[in-house]
N, C-alpha and C. Protein backbone atom coordinates (compact mmCIF):
# COMPACT_ATOMS: atom_id res chain seq x y z
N UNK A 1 0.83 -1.20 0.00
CA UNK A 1 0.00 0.00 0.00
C UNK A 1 0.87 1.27 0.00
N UNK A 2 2.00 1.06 1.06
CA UNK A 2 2.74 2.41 0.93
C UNK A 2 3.67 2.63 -0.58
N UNK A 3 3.91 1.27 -1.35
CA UNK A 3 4.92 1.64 -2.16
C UNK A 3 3.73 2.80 -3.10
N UNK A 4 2.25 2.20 -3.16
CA UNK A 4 1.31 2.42 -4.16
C UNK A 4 1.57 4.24 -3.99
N UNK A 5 1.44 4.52 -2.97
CA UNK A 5 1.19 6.11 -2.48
C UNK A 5 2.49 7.06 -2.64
N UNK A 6 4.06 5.96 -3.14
CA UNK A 6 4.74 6.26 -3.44
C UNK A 6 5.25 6.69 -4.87
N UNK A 7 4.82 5.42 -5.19
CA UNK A 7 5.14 5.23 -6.79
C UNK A 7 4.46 5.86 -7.77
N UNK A 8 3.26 6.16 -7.62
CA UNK A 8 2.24 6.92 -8.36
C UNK A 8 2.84 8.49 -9.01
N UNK A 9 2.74 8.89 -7.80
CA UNK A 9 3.35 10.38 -7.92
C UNK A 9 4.58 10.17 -8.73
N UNK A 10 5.56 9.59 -8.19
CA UNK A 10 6.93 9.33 -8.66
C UNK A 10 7.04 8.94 -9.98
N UNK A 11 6.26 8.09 -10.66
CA UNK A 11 5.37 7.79 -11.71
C UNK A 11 4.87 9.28 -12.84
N UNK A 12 4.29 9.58 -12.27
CA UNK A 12 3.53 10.72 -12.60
C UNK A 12 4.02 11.75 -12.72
N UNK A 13 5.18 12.51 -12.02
CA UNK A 13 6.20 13.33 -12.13
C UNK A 13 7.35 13.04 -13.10
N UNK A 14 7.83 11.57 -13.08
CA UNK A 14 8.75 11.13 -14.43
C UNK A 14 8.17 11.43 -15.43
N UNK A 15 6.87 11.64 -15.82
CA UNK A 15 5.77 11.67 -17.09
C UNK A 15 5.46 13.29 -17.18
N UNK A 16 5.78 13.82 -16.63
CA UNK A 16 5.70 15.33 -16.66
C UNK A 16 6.90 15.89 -17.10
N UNK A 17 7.46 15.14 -16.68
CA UNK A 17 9.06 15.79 -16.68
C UNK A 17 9.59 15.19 -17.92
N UNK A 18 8.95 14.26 -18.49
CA UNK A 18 9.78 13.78 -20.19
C UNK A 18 8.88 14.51 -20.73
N UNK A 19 7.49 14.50 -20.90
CA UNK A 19 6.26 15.89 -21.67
C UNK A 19 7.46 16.88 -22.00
N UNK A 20 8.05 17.89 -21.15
CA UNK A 20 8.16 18.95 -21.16
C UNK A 20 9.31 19.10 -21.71
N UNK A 21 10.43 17.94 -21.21
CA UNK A 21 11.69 17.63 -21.91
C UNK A 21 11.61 17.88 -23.34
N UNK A 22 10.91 16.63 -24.28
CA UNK A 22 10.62 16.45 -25.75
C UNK A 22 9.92 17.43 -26.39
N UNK A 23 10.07 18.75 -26.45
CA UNK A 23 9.67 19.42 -27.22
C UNK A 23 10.09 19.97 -28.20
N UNK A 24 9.17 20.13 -29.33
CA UNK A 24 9.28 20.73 -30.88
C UNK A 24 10.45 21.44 -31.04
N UNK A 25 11.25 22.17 -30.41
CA UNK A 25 12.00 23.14 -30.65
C UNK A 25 13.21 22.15 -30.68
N UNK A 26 14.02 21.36 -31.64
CA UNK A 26 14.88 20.89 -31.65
C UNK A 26 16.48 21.57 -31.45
N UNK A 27 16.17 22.94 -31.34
CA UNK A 27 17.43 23.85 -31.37
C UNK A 27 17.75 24.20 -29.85
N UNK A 28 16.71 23.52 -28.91
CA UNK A 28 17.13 23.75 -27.86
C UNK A 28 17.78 23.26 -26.55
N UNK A 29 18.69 23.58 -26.07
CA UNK A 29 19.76 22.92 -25.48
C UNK A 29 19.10 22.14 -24.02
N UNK A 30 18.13 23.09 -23.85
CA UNK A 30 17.55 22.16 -22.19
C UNK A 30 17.72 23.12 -21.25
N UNK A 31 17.75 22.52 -20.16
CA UNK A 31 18.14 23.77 -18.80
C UNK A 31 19.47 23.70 -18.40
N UNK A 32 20.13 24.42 -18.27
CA UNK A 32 21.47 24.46 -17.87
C UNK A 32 21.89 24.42 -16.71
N UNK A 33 22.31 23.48 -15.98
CA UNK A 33 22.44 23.29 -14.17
C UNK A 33 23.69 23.94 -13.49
N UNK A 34 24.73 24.07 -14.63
CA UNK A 34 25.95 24.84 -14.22
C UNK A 34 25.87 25.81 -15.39
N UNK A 35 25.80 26.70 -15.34
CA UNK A 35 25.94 28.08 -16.82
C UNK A 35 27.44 27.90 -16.50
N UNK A 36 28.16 27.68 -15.64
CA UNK A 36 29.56 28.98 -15.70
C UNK A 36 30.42 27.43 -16.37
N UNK A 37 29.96 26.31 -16.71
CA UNK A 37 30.82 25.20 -17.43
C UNK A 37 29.70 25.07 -18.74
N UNK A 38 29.51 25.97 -19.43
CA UNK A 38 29.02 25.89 -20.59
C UNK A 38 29.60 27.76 -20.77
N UNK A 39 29.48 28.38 -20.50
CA UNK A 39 29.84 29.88 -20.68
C UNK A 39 30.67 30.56 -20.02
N UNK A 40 31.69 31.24 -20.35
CA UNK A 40 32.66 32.27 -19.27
C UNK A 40 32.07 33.03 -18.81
N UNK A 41 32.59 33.39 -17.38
CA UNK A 41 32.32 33.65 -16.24
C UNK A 41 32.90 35.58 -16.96
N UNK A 42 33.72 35.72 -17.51
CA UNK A 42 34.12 37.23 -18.10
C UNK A 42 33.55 37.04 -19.61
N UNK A 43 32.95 38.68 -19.78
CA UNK A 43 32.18 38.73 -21.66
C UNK A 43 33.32 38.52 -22.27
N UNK A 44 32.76 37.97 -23.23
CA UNK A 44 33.73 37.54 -24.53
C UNK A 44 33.23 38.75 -25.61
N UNK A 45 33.63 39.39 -25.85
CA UNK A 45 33.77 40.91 -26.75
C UNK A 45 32.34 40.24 -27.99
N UNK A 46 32.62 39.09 -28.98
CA UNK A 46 32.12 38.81 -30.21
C UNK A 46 30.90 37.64 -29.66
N UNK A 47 30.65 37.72 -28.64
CA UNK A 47 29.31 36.40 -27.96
C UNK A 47 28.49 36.94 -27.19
N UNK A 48 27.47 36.95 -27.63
CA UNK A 48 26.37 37.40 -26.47
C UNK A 48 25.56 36.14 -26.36
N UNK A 49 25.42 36.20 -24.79
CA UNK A 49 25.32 35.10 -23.48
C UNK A 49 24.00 35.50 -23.13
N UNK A 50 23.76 36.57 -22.35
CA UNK A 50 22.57 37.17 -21.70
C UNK A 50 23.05 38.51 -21.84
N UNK A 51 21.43 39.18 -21.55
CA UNK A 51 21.65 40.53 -21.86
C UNK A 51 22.45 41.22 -21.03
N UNK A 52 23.68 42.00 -21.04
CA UNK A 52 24.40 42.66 -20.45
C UNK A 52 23.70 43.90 -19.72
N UNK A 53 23.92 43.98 -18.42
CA UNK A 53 23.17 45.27 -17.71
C UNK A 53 23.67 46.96 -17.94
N UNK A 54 25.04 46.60 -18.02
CA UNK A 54 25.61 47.73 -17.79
C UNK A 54 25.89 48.69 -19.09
N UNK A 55 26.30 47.93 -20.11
CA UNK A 55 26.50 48.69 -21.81
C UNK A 55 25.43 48.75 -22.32
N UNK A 56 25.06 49.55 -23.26
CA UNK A 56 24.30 50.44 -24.33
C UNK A 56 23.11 48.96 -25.14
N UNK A 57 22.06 49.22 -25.25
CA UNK A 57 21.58 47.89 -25.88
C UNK A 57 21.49 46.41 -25.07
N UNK A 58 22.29 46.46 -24.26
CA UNK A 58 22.35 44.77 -23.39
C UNK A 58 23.35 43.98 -24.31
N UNK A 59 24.42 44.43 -25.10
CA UNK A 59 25.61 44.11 -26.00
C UNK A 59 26.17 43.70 -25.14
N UNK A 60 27.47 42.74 -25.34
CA UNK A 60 28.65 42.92 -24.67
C UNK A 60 29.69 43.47 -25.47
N UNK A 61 29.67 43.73 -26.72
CA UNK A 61 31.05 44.43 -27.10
C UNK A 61 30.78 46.18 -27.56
N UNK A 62 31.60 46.79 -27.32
CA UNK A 62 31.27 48.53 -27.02
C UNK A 62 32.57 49.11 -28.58
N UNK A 63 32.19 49.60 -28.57
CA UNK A 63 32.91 50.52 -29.72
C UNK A 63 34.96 50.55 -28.48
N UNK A 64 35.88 50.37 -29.36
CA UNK A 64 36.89 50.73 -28.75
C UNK A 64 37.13 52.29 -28.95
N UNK A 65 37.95 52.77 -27.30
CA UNK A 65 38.02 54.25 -27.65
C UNK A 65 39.22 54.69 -28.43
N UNK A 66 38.55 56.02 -28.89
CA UNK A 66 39.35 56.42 -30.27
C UNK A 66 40.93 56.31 -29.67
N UNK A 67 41.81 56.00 -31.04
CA UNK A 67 43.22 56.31 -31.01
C UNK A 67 43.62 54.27 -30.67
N UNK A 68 42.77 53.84 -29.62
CA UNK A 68 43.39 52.61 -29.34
C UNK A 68 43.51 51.51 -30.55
N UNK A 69 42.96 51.67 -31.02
CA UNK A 69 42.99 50.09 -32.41
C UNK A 69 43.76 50.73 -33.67
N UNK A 70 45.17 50.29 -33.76
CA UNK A 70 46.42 50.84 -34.71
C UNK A 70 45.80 50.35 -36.14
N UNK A 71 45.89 51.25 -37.48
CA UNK A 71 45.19 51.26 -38.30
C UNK A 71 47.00 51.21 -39.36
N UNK A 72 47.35 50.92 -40.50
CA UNK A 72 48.16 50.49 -41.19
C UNK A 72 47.95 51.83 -42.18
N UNK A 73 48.13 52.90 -41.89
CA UNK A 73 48.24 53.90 -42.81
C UNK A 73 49.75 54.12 -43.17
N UNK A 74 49.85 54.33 -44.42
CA UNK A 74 50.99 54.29 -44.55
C UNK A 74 51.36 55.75 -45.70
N UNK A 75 51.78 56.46 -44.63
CA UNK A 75 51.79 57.57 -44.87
C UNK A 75 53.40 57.97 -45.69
N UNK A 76 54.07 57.86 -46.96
CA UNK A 76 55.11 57.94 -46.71
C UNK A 76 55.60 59.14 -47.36
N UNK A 77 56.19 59.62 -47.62
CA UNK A 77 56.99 60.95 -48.57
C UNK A 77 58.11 60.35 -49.34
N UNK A 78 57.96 60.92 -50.40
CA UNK A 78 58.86 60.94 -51.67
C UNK A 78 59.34 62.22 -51.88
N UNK A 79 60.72 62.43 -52.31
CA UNK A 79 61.39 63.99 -52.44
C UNK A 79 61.79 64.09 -51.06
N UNK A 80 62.65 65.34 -51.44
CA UNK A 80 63.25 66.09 -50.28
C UNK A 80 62.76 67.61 -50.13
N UNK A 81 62.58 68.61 -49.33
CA UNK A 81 62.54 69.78 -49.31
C UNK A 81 61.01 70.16 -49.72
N UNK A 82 61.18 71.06 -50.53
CA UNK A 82 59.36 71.91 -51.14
C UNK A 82 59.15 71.25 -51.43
N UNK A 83 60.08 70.02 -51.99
CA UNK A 83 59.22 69.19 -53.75
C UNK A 83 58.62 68.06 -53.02
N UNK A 84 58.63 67.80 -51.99
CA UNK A 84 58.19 66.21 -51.22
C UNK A 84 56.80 66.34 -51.23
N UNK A 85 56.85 65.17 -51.35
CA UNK A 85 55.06 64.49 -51.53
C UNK A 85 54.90 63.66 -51.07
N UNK A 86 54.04 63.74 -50.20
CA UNK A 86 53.24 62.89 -49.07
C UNK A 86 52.16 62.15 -49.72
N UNK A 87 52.37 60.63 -50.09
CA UNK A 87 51.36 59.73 -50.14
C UNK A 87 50.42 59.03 -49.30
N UNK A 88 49.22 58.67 -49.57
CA UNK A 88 48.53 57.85 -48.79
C UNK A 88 48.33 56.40 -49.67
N UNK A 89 49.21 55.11 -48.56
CA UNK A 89 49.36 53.97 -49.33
C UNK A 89 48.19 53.37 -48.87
N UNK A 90 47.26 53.47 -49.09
CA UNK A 90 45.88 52.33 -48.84
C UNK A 90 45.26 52.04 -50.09
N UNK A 91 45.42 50.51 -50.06
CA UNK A 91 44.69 49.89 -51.03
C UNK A 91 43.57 49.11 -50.74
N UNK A 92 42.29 49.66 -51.14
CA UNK A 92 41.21 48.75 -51.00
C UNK A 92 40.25 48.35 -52.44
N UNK A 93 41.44 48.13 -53.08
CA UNK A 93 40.25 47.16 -54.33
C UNK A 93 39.95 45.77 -54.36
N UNK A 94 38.95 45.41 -54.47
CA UNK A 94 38.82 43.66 -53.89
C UNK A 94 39.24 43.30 -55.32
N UNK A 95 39.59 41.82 -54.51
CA UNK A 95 40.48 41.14 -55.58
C UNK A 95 39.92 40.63 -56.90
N UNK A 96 38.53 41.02 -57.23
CA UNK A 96 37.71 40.34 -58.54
C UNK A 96 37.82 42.00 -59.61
N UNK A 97 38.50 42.94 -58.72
CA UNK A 97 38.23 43.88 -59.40
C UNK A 97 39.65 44.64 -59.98
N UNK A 98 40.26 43.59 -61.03
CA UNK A 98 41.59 43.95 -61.26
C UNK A 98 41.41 45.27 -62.67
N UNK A 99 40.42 45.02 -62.90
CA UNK A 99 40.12 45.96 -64.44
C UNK A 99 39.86 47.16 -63.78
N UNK A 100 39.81 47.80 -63.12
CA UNK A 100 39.22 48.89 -61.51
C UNK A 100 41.37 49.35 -61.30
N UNK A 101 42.24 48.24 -61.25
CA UNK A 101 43.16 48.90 -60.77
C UNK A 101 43.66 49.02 -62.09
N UNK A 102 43.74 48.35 -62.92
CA UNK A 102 44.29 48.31 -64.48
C UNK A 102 44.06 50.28 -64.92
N UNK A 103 42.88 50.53 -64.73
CA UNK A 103 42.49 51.53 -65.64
C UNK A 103 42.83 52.92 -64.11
N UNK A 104 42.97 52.86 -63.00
CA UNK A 104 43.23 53.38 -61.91
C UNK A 104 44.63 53.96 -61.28
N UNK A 105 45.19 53.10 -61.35
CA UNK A 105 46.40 53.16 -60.62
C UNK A 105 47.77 53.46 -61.34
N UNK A 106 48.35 54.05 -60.95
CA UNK A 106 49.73 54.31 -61.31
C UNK A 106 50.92 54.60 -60.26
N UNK A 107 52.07 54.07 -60.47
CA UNK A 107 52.73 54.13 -59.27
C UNK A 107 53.01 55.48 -58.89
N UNK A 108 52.97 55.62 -57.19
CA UNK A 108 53.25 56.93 -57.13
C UNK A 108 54.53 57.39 -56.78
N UNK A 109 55.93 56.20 -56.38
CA UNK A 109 57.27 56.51 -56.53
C UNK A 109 57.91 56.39 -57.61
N UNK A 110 58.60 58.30 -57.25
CA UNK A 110 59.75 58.66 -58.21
C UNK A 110 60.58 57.56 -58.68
N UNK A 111 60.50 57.23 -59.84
CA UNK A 111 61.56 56.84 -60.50
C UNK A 111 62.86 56.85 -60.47
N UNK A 112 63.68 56.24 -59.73
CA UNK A 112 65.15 56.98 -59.36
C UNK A 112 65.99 55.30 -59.26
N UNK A 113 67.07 55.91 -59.37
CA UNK A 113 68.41 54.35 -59.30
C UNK A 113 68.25 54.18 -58.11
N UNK A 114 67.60 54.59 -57.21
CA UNK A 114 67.63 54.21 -55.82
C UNK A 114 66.84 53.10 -55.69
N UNK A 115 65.31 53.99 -55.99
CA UNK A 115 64.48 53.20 -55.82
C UNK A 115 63.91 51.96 -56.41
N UNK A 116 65.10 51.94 -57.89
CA UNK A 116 64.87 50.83 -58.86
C UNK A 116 65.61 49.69 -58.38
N UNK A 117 66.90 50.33 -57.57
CA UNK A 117 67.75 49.35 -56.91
C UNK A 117 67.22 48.19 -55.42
N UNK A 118 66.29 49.29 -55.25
CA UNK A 118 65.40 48.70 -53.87
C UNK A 118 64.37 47.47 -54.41
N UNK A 119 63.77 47.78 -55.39
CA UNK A 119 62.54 47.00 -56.01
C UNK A 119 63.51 45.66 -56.71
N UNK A 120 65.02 45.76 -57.47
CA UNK A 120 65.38 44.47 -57.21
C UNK A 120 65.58 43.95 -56.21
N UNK A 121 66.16 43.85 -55.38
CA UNK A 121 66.37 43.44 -54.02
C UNK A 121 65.08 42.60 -53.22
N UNK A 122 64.12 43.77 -53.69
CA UNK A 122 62.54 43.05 -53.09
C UNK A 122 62.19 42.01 -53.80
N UNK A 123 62.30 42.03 -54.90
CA UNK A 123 62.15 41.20 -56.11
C UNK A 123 62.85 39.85 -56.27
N UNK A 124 63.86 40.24 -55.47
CA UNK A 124 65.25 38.85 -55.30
C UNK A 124 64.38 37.86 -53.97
N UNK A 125 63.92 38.67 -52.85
CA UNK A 125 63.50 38.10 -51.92
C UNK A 125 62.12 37.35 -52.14
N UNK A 126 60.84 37.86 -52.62
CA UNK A 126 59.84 37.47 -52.54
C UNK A 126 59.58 36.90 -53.96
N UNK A 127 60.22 37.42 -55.27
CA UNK A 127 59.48 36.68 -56.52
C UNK A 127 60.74 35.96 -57.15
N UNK A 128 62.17 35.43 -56.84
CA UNK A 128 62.76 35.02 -57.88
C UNK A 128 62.71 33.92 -58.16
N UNK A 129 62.19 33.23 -56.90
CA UNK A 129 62.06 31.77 -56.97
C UNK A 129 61.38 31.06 -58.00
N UNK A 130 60.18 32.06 -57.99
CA UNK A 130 59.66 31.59 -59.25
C UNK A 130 59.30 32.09 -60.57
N UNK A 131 59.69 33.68 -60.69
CA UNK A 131 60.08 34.38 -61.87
C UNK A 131 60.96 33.99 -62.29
N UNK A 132 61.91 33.67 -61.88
CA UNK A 132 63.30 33.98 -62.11
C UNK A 132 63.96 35.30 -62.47
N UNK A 133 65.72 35.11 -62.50
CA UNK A 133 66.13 36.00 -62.06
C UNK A 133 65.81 37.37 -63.15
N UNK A 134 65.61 36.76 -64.42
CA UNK A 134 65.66 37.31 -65.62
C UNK A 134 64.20 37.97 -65.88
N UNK A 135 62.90 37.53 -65.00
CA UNK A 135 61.63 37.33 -65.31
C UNK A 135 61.29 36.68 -66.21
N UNK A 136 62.16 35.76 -66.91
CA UNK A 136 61.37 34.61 -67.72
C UNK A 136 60.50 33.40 -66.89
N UNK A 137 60.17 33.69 -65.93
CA UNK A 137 59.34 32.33 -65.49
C UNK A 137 60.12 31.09 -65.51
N UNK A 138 61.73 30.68 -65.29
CA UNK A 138 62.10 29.84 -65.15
C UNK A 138 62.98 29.94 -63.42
N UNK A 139 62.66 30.07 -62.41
CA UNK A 139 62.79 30.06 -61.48
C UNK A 139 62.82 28.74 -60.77
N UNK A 140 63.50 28.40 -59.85
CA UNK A 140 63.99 26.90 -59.02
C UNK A 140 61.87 26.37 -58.98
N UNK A 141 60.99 26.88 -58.52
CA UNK A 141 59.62 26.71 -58.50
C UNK A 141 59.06 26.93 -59.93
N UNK A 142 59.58 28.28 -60.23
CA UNK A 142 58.39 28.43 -61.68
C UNK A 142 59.06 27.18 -62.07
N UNK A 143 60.11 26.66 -62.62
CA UNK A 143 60.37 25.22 -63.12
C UNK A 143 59.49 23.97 -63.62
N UNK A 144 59.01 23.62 -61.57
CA UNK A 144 57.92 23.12 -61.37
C UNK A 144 56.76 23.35 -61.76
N UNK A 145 56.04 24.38 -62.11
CA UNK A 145 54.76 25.26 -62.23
C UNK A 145 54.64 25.15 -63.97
N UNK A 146 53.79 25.21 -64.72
CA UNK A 146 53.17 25.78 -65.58
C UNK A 146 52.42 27.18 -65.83
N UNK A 147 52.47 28.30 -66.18
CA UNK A 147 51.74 29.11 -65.94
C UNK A 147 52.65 30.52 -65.65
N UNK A 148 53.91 29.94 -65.26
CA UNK A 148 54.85 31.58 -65.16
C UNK A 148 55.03 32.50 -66.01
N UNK A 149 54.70 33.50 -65.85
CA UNK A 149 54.95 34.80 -67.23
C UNK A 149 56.51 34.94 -67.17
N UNK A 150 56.63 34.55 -68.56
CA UNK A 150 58.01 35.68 -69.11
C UNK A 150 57.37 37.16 -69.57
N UNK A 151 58.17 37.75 -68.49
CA UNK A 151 57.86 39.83 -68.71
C UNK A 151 58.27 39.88 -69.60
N UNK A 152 59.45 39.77 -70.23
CA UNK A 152 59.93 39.84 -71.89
C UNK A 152 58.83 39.71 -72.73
N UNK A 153 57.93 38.76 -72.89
CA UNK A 153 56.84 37.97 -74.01
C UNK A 153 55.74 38.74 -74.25
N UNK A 154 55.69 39.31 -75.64
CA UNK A 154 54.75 40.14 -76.09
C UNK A 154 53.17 40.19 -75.37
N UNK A 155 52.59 38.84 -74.69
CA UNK A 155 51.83 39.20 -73.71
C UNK A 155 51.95 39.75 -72.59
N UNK A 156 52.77 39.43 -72.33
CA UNK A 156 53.26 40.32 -70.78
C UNK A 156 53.99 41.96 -70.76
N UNK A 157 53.92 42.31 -71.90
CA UNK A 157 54.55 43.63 -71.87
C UNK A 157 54.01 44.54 -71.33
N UNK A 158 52.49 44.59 -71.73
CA UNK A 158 51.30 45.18 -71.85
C UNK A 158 51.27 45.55 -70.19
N UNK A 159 51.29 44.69 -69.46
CA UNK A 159 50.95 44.83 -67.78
C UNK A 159 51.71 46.12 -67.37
N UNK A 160 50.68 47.11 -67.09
CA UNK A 160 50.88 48.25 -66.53
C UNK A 160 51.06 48.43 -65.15
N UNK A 161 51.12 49.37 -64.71
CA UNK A 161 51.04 49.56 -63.39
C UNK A 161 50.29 48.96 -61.73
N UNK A 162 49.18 49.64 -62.67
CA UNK A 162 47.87 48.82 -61.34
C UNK A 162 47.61 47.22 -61.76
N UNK A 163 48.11 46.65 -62.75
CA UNK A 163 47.67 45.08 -63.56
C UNK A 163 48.91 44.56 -61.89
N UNK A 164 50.51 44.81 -62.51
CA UNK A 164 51.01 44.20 -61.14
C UNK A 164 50.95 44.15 -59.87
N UNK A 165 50.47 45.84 -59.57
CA UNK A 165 50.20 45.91 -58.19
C UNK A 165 48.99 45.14 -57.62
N UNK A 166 48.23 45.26 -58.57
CA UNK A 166 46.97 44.26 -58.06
C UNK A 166 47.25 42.66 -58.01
N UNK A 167 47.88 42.06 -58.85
CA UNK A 167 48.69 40.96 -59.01
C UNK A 167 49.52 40.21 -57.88
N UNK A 168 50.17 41.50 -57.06
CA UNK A 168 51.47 41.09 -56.60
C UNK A 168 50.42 41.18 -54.89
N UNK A 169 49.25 42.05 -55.22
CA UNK A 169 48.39 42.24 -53.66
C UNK A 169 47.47 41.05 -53.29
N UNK A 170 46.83 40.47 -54.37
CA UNK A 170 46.07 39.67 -54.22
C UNK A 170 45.98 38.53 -54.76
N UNK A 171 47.18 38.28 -55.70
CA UNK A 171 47.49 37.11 -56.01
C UNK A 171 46.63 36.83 -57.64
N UNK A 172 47.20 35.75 -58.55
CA UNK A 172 46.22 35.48 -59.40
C UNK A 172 46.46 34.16 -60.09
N UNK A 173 45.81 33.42 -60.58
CA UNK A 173 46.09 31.83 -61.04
C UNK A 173 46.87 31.27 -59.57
N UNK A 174 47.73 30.53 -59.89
CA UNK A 174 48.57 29.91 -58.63
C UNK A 174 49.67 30.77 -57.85
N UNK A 175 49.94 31.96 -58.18
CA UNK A 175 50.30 32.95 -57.70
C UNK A 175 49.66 33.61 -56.30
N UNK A 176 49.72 32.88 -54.85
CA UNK A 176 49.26 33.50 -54.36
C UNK A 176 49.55 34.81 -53.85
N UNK A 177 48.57 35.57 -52.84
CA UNK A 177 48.72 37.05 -52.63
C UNK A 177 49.81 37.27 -51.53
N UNK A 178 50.50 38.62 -52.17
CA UNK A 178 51.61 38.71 -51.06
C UNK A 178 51.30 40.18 -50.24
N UNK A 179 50.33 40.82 -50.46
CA UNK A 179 49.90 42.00 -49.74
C UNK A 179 50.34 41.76 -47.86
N UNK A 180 50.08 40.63 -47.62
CA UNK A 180 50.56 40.95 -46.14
C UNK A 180 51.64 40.53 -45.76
N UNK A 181 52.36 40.59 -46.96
CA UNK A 181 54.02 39.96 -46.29
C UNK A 181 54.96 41.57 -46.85
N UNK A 182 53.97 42.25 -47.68
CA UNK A 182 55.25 43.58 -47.92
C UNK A 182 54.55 44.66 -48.00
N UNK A 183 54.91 45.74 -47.63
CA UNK A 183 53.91 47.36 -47.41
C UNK A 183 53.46 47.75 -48.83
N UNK A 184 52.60 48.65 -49.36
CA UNK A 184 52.14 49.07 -50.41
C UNK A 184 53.40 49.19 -50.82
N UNK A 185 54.19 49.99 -50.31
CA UNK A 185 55.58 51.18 -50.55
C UNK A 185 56.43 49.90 -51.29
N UNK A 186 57.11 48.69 -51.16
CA UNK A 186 57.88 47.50 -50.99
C UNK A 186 57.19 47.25 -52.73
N UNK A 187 55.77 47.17 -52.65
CA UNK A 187 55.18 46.43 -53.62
C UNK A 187 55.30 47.21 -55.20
N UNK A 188 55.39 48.89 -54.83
CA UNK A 188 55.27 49.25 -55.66
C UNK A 188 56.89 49.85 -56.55
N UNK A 189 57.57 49.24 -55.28
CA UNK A 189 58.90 49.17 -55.82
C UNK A 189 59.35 47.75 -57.11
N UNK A 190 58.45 46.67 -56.18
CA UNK A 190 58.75 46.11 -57.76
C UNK A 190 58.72 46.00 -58.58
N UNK A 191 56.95 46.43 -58.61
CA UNK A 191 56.41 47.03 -60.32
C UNK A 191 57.10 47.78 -60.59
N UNK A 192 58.17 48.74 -60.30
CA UNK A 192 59.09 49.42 -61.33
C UNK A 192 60.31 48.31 -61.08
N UNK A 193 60.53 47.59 -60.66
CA UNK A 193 61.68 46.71 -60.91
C UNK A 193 61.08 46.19 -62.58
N UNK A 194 59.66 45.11 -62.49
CA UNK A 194 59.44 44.64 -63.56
C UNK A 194 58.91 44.84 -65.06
N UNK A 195 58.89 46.25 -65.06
CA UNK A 195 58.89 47.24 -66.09
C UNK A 195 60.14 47.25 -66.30
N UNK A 196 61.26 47.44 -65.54
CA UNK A 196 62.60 46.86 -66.75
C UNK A 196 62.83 45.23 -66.68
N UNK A 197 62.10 44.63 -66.20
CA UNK A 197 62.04 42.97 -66.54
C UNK A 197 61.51 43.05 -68.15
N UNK A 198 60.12 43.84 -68.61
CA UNK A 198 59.69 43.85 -69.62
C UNK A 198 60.33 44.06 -70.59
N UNK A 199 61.21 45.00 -70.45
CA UNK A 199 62.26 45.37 -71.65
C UNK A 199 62.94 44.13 -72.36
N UNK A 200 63.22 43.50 -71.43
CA UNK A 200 64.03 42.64 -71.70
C UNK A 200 65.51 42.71 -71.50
């Protein structure tokens, strides 16, 4: 008799408690008995948990204050004295949009034995491997590869200014992009390196 007065309820509460469990909403996780071993105990800047009390909206991530988040401007000068000119090196053309830098861009460093001397050097480090040294596309890799331009070769003459810089930023065929391994300034030293590659 006593188990009867036991079991019933106990019974009856297991049956309430799977009802409420199994419901329609398959996206939902259940009740959470420990939050702080499923979620950090400090906001995570890019996750919202529960609504935050204290910031704007119930967000957890807030605008950073000005000056703190370092931005890659690359401010550089060319010339000496009156004649110097202050560039702004930011490039933002996405990479499907090479006909945008083709018809756009032109380099904006002086032409000088200095700076032609710098753009080989860059040119030795990041492209000879597989240009080669000559820009015929026979490099220790271009070797391996199919697909290397000889700058000499009446197709490749043509490549202007913004064609390499866009080229050398974002990469193209198996050529991948080298924009974050050298500054605008670096990059646009080689496009005048490979304008005398073109000559031949």
């Amino acid at each position: 008799m006593k188990f009867k007065h036991i079991a019933l309820p106990t019974i009856g509460f297991a049956v309430a408690l799977l009802m409420t469990a199994c419901g329609d909403d398959h996206n939902s996780t259940g009740v959470q008995y420990a939050p702080q071993m499923y979620d950090p105990v400090g906001y995570e800047a890019y996750k919202q948990i529960d609504s935050n009390r204290i910031n704007p909206y119930g967000l957890n991530m807030r605008d950073p204050a000005r000056g703190t988040v370092s931005r890659r401007n690359y401010h550089t000068t060319f010339g000496k004295g009156d004649s110097a000119v202050t560039d702004l090196m930011v490039y933002n053309i996405p990479k499907d949009s090479i006909g945008i830098a083709e018809r756009t861009l032109s380099n904006p460093i002086p032409a000088t034995e200095a700076t032609l001397e710098e753009g080989k050097v860059l040119y030795g480090r990041y492209c000879v491997h597989c240009h080669g040294e000559g820009g015929k596309g026979d490099g220790l890799v271009g070797k391996m590869y199919a697909g290397v331009p000889n700058y000499s070769a009446d197709a490749y003459k043509t490549m202007n200014d913004g064609h390499i810089f866009h080229v050398i930023t974002h990469g193209k065929g198996r050529m991948w992009p080298h924009g974050s391994q050298m500054t605008p300034e670096e990059r646009w030293k080689i496009v005048m390196y490979v304008h005398k590659l073109q000559q031949g």
